[in-house]
C-alpha atoms as a PDB file:
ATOM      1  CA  UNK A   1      -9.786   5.667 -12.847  1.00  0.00           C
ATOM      2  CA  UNK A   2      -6.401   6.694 -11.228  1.00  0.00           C
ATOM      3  CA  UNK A   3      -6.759  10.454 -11.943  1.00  0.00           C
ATOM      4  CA  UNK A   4      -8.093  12.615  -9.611  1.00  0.00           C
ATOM      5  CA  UNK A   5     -12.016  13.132  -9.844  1.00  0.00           C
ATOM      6  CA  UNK A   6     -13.609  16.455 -11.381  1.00  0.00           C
ATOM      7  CA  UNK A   7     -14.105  18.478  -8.613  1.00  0.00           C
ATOM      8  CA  UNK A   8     -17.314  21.043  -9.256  1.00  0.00           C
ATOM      9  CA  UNK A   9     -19.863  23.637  -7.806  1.00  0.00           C
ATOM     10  CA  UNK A  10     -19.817  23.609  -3.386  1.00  0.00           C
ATOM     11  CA  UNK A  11     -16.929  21.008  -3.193  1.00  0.00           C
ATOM     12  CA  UNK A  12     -14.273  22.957  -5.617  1.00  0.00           C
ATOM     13  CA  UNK A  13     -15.118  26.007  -3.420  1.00  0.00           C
ATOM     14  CA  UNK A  14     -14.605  23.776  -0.436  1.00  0.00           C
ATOM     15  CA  UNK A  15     -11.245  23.382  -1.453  1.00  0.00           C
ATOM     16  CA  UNK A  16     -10.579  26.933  -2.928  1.00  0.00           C
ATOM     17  CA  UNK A  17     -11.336  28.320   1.148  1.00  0.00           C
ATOM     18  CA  UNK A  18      -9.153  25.646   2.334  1.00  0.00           C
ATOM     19  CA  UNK A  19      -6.151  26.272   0.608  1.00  0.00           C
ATOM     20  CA  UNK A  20      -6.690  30.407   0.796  1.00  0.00           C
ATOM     21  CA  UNK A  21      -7.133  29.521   4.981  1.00  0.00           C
ATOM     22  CA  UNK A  22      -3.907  27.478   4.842  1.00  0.00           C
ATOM     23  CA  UNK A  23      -1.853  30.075   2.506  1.00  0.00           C
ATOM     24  CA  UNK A  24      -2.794  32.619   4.947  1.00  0.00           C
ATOM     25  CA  UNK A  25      -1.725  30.429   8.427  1.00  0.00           C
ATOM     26  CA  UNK A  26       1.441  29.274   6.784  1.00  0.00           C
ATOM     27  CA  UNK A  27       2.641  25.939   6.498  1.00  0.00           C
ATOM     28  CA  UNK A  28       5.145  23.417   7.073  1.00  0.00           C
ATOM     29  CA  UNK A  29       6.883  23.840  10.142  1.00  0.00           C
ATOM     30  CA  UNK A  30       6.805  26.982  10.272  1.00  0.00           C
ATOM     31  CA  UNK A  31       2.837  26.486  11.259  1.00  0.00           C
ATOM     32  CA  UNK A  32       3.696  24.990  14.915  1.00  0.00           C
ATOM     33  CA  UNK A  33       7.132  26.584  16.261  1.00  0.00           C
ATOM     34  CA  UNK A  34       6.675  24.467  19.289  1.00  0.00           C
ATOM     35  CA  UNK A  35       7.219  21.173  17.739  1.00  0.00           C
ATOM     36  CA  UNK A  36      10.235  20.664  15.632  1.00  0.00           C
ATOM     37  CA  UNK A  37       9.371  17.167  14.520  1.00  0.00           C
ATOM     38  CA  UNK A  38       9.063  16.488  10.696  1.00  0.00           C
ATOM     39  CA  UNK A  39       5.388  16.542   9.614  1.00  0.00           C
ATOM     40  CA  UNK A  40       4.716  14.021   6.846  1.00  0.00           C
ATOM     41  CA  UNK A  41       1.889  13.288   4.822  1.00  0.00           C
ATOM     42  CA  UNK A  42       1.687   9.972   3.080  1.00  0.00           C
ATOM     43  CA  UNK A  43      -0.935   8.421   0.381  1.00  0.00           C
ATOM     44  CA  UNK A  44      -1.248   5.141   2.343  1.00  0.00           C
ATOM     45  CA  UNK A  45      -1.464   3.896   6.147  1.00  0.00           C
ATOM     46  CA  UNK A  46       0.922   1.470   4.886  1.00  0.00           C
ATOM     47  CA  UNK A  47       3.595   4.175   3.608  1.00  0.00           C
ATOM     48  CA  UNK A  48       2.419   6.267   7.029  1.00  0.00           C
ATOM     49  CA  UNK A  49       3.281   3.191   8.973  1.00  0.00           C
ATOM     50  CA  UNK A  50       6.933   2.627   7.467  1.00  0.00           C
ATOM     51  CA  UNK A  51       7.686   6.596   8.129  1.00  0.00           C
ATOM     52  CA  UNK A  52       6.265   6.122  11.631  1.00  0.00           C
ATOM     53  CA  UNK A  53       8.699   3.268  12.147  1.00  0.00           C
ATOM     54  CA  UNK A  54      11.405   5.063  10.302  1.00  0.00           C
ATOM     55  CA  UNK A  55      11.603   8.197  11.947  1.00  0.00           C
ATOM     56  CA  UNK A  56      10.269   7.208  15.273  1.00  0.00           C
ATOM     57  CA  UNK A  57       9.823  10.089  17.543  1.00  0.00           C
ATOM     58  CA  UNK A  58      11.615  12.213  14.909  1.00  0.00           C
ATOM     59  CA  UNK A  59       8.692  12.389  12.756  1.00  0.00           C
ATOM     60  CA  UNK A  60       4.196  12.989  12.851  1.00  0.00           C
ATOM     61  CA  UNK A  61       2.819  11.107   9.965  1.00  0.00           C
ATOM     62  CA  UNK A  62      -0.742  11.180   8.778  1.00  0.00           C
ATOM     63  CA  UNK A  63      -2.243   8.570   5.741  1.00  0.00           C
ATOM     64  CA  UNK A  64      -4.499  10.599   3.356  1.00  0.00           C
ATOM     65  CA  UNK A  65      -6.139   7.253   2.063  1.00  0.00           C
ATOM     66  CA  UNK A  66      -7.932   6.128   5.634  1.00  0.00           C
ATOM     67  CA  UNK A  67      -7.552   2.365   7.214  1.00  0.00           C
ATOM     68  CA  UNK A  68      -9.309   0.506   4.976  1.00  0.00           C
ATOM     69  CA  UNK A  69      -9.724   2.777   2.366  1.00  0.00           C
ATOM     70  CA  UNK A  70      -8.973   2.305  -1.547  1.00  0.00           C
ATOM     71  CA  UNK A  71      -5.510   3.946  -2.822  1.00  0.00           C
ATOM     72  CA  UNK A  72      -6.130   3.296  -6.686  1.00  0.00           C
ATOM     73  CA  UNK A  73      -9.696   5.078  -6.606  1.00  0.00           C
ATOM     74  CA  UNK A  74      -9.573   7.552  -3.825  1.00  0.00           C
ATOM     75  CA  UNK A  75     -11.061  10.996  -4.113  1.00  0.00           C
ATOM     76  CA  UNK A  76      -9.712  13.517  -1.526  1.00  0.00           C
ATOM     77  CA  UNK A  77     -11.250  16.109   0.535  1.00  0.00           C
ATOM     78  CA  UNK A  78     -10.946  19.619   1.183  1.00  0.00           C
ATOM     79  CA  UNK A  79      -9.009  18.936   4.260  1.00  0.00           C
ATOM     80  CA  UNK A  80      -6.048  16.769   2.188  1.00  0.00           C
ATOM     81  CA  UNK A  81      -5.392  20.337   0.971  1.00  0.00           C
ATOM     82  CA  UNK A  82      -4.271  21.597   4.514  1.00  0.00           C
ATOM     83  CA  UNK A  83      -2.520  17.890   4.892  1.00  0.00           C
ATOM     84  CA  UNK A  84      -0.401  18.438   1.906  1.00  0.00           C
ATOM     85  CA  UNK A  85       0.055  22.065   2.457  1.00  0.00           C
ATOM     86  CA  UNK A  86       1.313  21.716   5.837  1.00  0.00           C
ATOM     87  CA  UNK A  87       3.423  18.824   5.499  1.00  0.00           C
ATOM     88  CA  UNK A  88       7.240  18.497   5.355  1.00  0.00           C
ATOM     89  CA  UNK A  89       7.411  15.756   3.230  1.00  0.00           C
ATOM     90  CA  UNK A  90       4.727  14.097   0.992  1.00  0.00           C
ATOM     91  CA  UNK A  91       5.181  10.605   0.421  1.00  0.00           C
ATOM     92  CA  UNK A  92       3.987   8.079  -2.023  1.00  0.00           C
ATOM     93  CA  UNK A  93       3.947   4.994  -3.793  1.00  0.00           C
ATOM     94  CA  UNK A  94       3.794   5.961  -7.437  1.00  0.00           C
ATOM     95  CA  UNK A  95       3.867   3.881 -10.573  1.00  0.00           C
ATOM     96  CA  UNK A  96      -0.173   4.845 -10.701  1.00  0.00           C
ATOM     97  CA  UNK A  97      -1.421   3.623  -7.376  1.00  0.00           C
ATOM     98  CA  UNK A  98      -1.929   7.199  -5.821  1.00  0.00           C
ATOM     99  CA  UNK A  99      -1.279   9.499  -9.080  1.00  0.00           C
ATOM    100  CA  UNK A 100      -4.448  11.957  -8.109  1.00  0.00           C
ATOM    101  CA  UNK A 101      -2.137  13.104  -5.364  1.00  0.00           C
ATOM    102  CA  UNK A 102      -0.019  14.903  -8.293  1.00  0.00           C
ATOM    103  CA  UNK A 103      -3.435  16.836  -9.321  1.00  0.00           C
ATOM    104  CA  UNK A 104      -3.958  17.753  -5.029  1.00  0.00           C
ATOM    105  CA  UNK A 105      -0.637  19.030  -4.872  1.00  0.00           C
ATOM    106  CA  UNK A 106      -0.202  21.037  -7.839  1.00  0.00           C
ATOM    107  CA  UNK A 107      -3.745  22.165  -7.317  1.00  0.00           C
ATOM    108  CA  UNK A 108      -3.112  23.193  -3.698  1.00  0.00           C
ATOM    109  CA  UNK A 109       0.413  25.264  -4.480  1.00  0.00           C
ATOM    110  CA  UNK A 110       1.900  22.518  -1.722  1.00  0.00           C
ATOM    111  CA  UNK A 111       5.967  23.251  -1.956  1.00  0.00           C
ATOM    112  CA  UNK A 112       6.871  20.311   0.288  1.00  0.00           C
ATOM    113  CA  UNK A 113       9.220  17.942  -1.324  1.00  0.00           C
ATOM    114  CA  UNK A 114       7.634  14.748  -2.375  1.00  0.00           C
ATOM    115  CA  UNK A 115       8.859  11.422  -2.879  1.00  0.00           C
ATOM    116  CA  UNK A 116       7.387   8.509  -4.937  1.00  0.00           C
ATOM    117  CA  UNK A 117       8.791   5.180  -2.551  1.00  0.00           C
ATOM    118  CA  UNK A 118       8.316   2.899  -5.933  1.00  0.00           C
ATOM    119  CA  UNK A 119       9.315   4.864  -8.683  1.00  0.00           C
ATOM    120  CA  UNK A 120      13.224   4.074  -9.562  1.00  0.00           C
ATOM    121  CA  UNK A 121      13.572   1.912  -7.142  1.00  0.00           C
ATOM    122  CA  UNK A 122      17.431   0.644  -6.694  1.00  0.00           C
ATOM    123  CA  UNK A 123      17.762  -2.932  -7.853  1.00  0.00           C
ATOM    124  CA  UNK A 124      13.628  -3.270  -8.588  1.00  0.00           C
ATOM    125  CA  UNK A 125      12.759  -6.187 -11.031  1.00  0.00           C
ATOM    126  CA  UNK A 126       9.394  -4.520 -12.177  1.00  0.00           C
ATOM    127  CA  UNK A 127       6.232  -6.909 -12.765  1.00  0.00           C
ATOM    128  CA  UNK A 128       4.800  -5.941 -16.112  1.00  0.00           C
ATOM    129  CA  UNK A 129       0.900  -5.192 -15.617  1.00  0.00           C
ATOM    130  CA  UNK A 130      -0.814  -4.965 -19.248  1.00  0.00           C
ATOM    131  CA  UNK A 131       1.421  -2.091 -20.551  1.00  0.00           C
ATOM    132  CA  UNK A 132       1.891  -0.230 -17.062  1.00  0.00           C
ATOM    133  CA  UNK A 133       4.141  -1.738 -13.931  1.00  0.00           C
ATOM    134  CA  UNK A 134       2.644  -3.127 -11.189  1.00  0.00           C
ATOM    135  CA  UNK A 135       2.688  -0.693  -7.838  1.00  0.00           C
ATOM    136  CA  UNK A 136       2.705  -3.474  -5.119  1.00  0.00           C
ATOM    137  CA  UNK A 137       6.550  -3.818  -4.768  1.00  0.00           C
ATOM    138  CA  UNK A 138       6.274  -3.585  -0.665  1.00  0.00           C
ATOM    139  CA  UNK A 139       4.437  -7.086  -0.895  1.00  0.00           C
ATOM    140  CA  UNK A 140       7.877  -8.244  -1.704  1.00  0.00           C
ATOM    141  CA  UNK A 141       9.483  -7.004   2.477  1.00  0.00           C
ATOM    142  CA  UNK A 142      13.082  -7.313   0.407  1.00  0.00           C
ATOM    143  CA  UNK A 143      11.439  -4.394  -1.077  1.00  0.00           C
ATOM    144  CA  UNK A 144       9.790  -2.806   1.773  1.00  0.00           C
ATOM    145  CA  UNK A 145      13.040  -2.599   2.822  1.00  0.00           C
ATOM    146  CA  UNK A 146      14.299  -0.366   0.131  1.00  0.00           C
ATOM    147  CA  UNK A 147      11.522   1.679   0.791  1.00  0.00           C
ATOM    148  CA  UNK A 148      12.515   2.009   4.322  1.00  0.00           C
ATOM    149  CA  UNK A 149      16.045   3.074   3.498  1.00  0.00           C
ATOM    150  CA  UNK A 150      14.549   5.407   1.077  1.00  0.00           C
ATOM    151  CA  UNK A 151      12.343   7.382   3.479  1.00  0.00           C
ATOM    152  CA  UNK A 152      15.687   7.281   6.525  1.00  0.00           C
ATOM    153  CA  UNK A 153      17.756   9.181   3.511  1.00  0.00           C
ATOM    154  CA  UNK A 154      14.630  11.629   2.688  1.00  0.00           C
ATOM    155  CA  UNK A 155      13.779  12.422   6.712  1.00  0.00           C
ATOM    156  CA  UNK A 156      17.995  12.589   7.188  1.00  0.00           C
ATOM    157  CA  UNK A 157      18.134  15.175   4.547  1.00  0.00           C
ATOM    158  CA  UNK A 158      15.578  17.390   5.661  1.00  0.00           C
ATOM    159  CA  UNK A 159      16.472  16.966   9.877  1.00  0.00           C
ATOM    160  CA  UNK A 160      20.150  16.549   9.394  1.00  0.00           C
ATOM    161  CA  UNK A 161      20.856  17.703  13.266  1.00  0.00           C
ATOM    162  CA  UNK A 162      18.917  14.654  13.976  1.00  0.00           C
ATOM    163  CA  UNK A 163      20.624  12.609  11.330  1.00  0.00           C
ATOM    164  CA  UNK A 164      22.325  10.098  13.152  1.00  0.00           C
ATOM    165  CA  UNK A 165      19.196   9.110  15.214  1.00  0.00           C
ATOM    166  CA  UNK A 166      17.293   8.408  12.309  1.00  0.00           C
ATOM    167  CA  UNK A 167      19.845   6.437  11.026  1.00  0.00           C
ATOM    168  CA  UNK A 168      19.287   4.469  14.495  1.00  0.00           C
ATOM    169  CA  UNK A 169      16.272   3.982  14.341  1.00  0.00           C
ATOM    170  CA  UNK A 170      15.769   2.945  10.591  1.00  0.00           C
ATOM    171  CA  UNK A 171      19.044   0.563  11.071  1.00  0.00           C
ATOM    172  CA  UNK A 172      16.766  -1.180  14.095  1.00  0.00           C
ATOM    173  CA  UNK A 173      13.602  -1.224  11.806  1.00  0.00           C
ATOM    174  CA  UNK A 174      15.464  -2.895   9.011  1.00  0.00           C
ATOM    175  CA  UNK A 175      17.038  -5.714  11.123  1.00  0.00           C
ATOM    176  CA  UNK A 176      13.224  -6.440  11.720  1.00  0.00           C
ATOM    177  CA  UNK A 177      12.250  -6.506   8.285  1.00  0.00           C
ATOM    178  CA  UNK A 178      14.971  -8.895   7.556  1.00  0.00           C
ATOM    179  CA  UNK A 179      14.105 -11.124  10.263  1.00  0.00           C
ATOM    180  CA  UNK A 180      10.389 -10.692   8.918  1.00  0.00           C
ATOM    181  CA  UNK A 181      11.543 -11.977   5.125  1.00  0.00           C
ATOM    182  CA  UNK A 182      13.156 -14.732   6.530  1.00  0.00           C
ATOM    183  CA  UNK A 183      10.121 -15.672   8.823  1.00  0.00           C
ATOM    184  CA  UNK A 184       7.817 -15.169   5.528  1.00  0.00           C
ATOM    185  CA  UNK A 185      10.109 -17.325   3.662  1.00  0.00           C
ATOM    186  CA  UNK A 186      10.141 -20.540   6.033  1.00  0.00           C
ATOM    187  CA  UNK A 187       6.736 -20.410   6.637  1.00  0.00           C
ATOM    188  CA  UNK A 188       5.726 -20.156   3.241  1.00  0.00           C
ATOM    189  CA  UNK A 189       8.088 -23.220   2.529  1.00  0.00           C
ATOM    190  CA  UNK A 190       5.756 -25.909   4.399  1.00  0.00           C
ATOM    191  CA  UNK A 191       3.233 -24.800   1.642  1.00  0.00           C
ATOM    192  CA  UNK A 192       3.070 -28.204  -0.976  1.00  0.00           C
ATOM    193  CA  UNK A 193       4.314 -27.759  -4.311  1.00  0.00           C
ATOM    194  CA  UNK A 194       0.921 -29.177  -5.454  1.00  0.00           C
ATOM    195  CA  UNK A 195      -0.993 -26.042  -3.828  1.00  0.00           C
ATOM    196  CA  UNK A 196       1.138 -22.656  -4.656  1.00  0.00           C
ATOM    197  CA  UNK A 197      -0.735 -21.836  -7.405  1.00  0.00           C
ATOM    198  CA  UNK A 198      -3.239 -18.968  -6.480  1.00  0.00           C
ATOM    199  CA  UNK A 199      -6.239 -17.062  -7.642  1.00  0.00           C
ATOM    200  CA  UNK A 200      -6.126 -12.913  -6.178  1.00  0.00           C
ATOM    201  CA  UNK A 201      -8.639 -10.461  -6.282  1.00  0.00           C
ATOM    202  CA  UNK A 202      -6.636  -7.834  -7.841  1.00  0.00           C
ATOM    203  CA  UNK A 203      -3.227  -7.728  -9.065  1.00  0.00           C
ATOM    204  CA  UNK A 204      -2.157  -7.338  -5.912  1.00  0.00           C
ATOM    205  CA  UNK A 205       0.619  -9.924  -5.119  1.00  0.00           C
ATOM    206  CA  UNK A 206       2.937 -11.024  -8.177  1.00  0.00           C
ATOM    207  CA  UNK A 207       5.856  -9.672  -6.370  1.00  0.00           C
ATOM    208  CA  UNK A 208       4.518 -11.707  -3.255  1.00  0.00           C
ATOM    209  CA  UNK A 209       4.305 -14.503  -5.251  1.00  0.00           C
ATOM    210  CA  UNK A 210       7.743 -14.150  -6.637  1.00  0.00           C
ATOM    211  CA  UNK A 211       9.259 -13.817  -3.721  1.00  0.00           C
ATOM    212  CA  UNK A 212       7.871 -16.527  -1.650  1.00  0.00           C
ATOM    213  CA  UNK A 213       7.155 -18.898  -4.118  1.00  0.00           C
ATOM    214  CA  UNK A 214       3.306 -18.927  -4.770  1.00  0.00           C
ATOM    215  CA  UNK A 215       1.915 -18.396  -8.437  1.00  0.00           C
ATOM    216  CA  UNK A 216      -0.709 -16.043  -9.033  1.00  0.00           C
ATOM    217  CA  UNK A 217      -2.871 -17.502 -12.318  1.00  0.00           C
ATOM    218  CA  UNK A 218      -5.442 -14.659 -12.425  1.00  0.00           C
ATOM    219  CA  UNK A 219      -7.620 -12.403 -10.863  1.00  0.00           C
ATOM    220  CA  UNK A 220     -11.124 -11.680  -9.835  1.00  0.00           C
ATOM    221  CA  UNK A 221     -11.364  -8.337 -11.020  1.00  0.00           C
ATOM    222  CA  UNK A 222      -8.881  -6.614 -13.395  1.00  0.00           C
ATOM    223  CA  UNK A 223      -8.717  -3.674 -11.391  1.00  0.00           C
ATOM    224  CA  UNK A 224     -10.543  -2.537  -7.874  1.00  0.00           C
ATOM    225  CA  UNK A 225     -14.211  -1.156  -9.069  1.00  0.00           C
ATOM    226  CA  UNK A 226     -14.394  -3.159 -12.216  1.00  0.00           C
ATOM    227  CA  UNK A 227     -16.277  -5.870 -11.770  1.00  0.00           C
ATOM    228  CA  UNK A 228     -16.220  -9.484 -14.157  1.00  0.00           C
ATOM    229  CA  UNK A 229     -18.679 -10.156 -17.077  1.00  0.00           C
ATOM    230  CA  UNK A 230     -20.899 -12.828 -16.540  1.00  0.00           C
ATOM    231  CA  UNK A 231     -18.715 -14.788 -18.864  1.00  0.00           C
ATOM    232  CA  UNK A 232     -15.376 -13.842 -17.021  1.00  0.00           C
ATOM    233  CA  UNK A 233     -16.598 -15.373 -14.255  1.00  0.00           C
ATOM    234  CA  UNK A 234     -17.739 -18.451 -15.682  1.00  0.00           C
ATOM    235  CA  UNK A 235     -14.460 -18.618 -17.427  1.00  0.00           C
ATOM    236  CA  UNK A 236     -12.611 -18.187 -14.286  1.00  0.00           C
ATOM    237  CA  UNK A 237     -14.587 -20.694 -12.121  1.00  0.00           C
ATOM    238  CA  UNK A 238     -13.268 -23.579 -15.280  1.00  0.00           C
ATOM    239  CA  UNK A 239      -9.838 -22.351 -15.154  1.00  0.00           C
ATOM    240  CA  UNK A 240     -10.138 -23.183 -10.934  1.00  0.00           C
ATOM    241  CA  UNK A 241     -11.744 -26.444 -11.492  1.00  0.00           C
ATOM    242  CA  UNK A 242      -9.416 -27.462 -14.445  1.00  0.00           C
ATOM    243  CA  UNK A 243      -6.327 -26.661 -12.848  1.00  0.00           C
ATOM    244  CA  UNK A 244      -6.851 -27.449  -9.588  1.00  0.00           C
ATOM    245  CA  UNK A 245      -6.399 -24.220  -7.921  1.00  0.00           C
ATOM    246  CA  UNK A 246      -6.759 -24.250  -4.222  1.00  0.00           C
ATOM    247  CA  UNK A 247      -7.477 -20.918  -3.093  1.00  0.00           C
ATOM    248  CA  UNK A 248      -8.410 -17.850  -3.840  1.00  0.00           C
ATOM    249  CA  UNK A 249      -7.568 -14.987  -2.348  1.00  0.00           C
ATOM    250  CA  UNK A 250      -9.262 -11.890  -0.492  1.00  0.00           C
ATOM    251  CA  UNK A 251      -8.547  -8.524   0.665  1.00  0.00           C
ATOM    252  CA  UNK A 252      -9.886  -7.152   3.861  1.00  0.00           C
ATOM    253  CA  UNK A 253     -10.693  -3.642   2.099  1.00  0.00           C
ATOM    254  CA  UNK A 254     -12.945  -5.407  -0.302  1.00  0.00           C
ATOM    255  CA  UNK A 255     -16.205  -6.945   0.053  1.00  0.00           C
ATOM    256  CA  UNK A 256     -15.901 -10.657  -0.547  1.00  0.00           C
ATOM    257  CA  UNK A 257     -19.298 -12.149  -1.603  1.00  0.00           C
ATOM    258  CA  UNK A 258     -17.833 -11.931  -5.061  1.00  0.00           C
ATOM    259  CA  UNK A 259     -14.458 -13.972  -4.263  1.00  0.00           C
ATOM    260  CA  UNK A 260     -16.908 -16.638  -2.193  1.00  0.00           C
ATOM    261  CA  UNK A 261     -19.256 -16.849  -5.056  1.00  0.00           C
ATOM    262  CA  UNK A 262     -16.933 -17.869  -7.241  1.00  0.00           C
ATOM    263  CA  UNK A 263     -14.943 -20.052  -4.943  1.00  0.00           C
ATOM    264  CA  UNK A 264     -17.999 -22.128  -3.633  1.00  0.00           C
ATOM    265  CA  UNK A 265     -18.774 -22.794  -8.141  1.00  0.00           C
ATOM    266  CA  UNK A 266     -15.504 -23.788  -8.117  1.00  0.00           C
ATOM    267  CA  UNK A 267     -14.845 -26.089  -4.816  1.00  0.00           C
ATOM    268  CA  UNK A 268     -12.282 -23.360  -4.194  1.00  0.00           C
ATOM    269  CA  UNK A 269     -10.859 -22.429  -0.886  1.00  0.00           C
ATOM    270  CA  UNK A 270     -11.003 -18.827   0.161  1.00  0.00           C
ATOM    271  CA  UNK A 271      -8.089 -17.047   2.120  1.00  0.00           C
ATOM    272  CA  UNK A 272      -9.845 -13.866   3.269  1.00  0.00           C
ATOM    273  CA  UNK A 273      -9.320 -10.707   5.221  1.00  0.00           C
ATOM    274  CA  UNK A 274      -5.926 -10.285   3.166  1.00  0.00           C
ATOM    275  CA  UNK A 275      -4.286  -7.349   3.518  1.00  0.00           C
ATOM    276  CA  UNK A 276      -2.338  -5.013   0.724  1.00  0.00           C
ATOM    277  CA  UNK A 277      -3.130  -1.456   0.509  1.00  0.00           C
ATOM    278  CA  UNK A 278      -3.799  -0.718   3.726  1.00  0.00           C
ATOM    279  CA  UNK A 279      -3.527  -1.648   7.754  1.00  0.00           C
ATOM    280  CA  UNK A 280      -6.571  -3.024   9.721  1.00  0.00           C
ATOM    281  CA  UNK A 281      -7.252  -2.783  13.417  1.00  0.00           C
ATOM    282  CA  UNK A 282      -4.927  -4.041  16.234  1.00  0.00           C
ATOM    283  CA  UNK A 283      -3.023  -6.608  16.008  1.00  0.00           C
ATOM    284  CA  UNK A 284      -2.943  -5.823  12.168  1.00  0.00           C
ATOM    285  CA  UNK A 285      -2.050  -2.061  12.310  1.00  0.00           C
ATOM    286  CA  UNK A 286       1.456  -1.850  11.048  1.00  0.00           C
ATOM    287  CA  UNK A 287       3.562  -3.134   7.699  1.00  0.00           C
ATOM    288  CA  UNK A 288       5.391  -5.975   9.504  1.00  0.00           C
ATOM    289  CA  UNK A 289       1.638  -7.097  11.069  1.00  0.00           C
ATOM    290  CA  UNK A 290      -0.056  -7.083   8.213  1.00  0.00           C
ATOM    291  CA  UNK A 291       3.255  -9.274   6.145  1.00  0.00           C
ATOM    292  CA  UNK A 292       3.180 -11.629   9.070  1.00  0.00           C
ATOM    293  CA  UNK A 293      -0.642 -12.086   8.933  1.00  0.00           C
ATOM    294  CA  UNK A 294      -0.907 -12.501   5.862  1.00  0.00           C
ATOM    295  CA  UNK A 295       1.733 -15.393   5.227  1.00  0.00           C
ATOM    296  CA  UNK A 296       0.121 -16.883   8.363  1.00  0.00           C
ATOM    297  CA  UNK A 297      -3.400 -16.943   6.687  1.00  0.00           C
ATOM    298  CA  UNK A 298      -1.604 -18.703   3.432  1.00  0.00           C
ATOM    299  CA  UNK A 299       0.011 -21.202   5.461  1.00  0.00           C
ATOM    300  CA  UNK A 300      -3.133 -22.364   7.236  1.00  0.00           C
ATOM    301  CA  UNK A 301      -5.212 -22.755   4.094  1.00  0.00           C
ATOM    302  CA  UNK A 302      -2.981 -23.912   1.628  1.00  0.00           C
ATOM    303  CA  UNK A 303      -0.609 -26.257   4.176  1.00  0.00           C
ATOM    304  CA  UNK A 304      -3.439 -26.773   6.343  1.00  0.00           C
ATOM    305  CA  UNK A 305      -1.811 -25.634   9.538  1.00  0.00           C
END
C-alpha cells in the first residue's frame, strides 16, 4: 500500500519524456539564475507549510501530496518528476508515510539532498504501530518543533550566506510553536477525566493523545483505504457503548459517512473535519491552524464548550 504504484504503457512514457525534458533544461537552481531562493519540494502541505514558515522569504516550497490529498496512498504524476528534479531540497516525513517518494526519486535520477523530518528524530519516544512506528510525530507540536529546527539546519547548510536570517526566522517560528503547545495544553485541560478516552479514524493521533492527555482506544479503519468487516464494526460499536466512549473522531481528508454510521449505532459523538495529513482552506491553511483547530474542535465536543 505504501510503495509506489506500477507505473505501465502511456503513463511510464509520460514520465520517461518528463524526466529526459528536465535532464535536458537542468535543474536545481541552476534552472532559474534570476532567483536565488532555495527551491524545495516536500511530500506533504503540512511539511511544505513548516519550510514555508521556516525559511520565509529565503525559500519556494511546493507539497507533492495536494490539500486534501492522501500521503500513505498517493500515486504521483509525471510532473512530480520535474518537482523532484528541480528542487534543492526534498523533504519528507518518513517512517512509511510517503516511502513511494524513494521509488520517484531514484526513478527520476533527482540528486537533490533529501531529508526524512521523522526518521531519527532527537529525543523521539516512538509509538509502536503493529510491528512498524507510527509516522504522525508532528501531532505532538513538541515535535513539530524538532522538525522545525531540523529543516532551519538543512536550509542553513545549503544557503549559508543567508544563514543567520534563517536562523531568525525559524527562532521567531519556534517561539510560536511553543506558545501553540502551551495553548493546546490548557485548553485540552478543561476536557473531564470521564471523557478523554477517544475513538480515531486512523492511527492518526497516539502522539496527540500522549501529549495532551486524551486516550485513543481504537480505530475505524486500520489503515486509510481499508475498510472494517462487517463484524469489526459491530465489534467496535460494543466496545463504544460498553465503555462509554464519547467521541469519535474524523478527518477532513476522509469521507465520514463511515465514522457517523458507526457513531449514531453507538450514541457516539462525532468530532469531524479533523485535520492530520494535510492543510484545508483558509483559516485552516498552515501547521499552527490546523493544531489550534483541531484542539478547539476537541474541546467543544468533549468539554462541551
Amino acid at each position: 500500500m505504501r510503495g509506489l504504484p506500477a507505473l505501465t504503457g502511456l503513463r511510464l512514457v509520460g514520465l520517461v519524456l518528463v524526466v529526459v525534458t528536465a535532464a535536458a533544461c537542468g535543474s536545481g537552481r541552476g534552472a532559474s539564475t534570476a532567483d536565488d531562493r532555495l527551491h524545495v519540494v516536500a511530500t506533504t502541505t503540512v511539511l511544505a507549510d513548516l519550510v514555508r514558515q521556516v525559511g520565509g522569504d529565503r525559500v519556494t516550497v511546493e507539497s507533492l501530496v495536494p490539500k486534501g490529498g492522501e500521503a500513505h496512498t498517493f500515486d504521483p504524476t509525471p510532473s512530480d518528476v520535474r518537482r523532484v528534479v528541480e528542487a534543492d531540497l526534498i523533504v519528507r516525513n518518513g517512517l512509511g508515510l510517503d516511502d513511494w517518494l524513494l521509488a520517484l526519486i531514484e526513478d527520476a535520477g533527482a540528486t537533490a539532498p533529501v531529508v526524512a523530518l521523522g526518521e531519527g528524530l532527537p529525543g523521539a519516544d516512538y509509538v509502536d504501530d503493529g510491528g512498524q512506528v507510527n509516522p504522525h510525530l508532528w501531532l505532538d507540536v513538541a515535535y513539530g518543533r524538532a522538525y522545525a529546527a531540523r529543516i532551519a539546519g538543512e536550509l542553513e547548510r545549503l544557503d549559508p550566506a543567508h544563514a543567520a536570517d534563517i536562523r531568525a526566522t525559524a527562532a521567531a517560528y519556534d517561539a510560536r510553536l511553543a506558545a501553540l503547545d502551551g495553548d493546546i495544553r490548557t485548553r485540552l485541560s478543561a476536557i473531564p477525566e470521564a471523557d478523554r478516552t477517544i475513538i480515531s479514524f486512523h492511527d492518526a493521533f497516539p502522539y496527540f493523545a500522549r501529549a495532551y492527555g486524551l486516550t485513543v482506544d481504537g480505530t475505524v479503519v486500520d489503515a486509510p483505504g481499508q475498510d472494517p468487516s462487517a463484524a469489526q464494526v459491530e465489534a467496535l460499536i460494543a466496545e463504544v457503548r460498553a465503555k462509554g466512549i464519547k467521541a469519535i473522531l474524523a478527518e477532513a481528508q476522509f469521507s465520514d459517512k463511515l465514522v457517523r454510521a458507526i457513531a449514531d449505532e453507538a450514541g457516539a459523538t462525532v468530532v469531524s473535519d479533523l485535520y492530520t495529513d494535510s492543510v484545508g482552506d483558509a483559516p485552516v491553511d498552515t501547521y499552527e491552524s490546523i493544531m489550534r483547530w483541531d484542539a478547539d474542535r476537541l474541546v467543544e465536543i468533549l468539554a462541551g464548550t
